[in-house]
Protein backbone atom coordinates (compact mmCIF):
# COMPACT_ATOMS: atom_id res chain seq x y z
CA UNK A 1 0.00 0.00 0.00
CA UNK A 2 1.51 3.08 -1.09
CA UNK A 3 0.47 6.80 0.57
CA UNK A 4 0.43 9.56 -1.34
CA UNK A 5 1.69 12.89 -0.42
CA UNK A 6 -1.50 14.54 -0.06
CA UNK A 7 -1.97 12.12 2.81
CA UNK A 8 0.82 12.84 4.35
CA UNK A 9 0.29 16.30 4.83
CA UNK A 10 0.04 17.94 8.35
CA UNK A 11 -1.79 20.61 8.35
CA UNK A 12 -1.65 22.50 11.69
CA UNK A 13 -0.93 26.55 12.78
CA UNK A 14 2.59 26.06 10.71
CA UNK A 15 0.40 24.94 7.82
CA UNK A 16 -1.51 27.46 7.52
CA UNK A 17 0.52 30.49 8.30
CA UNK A 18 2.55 29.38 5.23
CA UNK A 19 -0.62 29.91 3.04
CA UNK A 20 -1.64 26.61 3.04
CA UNK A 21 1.17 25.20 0.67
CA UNK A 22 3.26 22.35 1.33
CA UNK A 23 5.10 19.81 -1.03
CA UNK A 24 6.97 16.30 0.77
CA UNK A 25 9.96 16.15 -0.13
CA UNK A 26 12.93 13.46 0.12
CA UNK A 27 16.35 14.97 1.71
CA UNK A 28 19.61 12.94 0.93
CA UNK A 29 23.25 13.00 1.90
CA UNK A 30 25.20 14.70 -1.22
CA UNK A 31 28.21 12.10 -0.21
CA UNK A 32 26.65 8.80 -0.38
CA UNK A 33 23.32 9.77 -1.82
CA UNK A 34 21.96 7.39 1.17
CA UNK A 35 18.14 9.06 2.32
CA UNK A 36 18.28 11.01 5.57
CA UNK A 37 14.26 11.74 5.86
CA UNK A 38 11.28 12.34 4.41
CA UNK A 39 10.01 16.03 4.72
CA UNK A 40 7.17 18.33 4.84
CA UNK A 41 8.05 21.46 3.62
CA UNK A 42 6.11 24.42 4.07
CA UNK A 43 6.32 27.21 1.06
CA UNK A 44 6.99 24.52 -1.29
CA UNK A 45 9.22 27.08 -3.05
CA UNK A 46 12.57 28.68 -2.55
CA UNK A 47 15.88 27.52 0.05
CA UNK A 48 16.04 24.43 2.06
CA UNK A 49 17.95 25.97 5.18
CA UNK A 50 16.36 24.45 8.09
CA UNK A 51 13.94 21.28 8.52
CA UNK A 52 11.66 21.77 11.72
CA UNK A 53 11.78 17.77 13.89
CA UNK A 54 8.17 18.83 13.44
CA UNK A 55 7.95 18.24 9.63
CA UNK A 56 9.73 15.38 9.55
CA UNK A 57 7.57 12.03 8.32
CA UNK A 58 10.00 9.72 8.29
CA UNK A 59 12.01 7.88 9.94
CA UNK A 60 9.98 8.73 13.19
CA UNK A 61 12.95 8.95 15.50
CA UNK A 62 13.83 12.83 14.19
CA UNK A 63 10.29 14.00 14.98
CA UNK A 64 9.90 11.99 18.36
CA UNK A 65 12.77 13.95 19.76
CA UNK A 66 10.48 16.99 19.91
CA UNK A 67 8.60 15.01 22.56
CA UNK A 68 11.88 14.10 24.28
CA UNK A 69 12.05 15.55 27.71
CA UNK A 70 15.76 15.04 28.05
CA UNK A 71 15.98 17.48 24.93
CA UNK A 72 15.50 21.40 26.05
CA UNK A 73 18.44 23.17 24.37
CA UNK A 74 19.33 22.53 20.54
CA UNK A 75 23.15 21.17 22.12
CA UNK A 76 20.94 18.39 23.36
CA UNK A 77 19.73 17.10 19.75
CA UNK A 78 23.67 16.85 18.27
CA UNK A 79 24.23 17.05 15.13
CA UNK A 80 22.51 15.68 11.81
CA UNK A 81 24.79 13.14 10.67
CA UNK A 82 24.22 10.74 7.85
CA UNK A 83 25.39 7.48 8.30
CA UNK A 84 28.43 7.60 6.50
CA UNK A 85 29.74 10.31 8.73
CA UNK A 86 29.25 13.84 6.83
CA UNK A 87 27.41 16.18 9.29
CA UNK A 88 24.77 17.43 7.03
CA UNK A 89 23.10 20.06 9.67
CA UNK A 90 23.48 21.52 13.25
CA UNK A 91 20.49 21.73 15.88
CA UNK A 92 18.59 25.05 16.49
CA UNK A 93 15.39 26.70 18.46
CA UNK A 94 13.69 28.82 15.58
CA UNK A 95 12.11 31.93 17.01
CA UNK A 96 8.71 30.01 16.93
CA UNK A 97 10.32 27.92 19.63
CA UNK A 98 10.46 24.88 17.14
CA UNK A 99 13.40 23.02 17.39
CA UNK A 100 14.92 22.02 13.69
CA UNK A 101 18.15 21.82 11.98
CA UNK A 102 20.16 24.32 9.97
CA UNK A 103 21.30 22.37 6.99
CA UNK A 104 24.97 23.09 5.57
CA UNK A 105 24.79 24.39 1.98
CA UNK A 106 25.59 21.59 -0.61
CA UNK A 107 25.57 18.92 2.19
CA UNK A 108 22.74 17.69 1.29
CA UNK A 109 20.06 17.31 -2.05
CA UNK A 110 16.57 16.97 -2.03
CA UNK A 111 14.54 15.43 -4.84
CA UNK A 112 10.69 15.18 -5.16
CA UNK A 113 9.43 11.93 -2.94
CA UNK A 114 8.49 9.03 -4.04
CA UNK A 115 7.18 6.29 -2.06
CA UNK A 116 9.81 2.94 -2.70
């Protein structure tokens, strides 16, 4: 059974304060082209410079660390680091109080997702 983006959707406050636009998108180490997550992103248009652990579909363990208690300061999340090593982003509290990481600049590539 295969979902299709349109399901996947969260539409919340975020949601709609960005004009009710979103697009899910895949997000991939540049090195080893291996998938990090699967992304919501709001304003389906321009940069990709930060992905909120709220927006993140999948894998679940990125968004379940907003829920952590042990996390209250972005030095508690670490960095993102793909699996073969590169540190793709670094942890930050946007001013909306979301936590989310600020992705280095040609660390990373998204493409449009597709369900495998």
């Amino acid at each position: 059974m295969t979902l299709s983006s349109q399901k996947l959707i969260r539409k919340d406050k975020y949601f709609k304060k960005a004009g009710g636009t979103a697009k899910i998108i895949n997000v991939a180490c540049s090195k080893c082209k291996g998938l990090l997550f699967v992304y919501q992103k709001d304003y389906p248009w321009g940069w990709l410079k930060r992905c909120y652990l709220n927006r993140i579909i999948n894998p679940k363990k990125y968004e379940r660390l907003q829920y952590d208690k042990r996390v209250k300061e972005p030095k508690d999340l670490g960095n993102l680091i793909c699996h073969c090593g590169e540190i793709i982003g670094n942890p930050i509290r946007h001013k909306s109080g979301r936590f989310a990481f600020r992705l280095i600049k040609g660390k990373f590539e998204r493409s449009n997702y597709k369900n495998e």
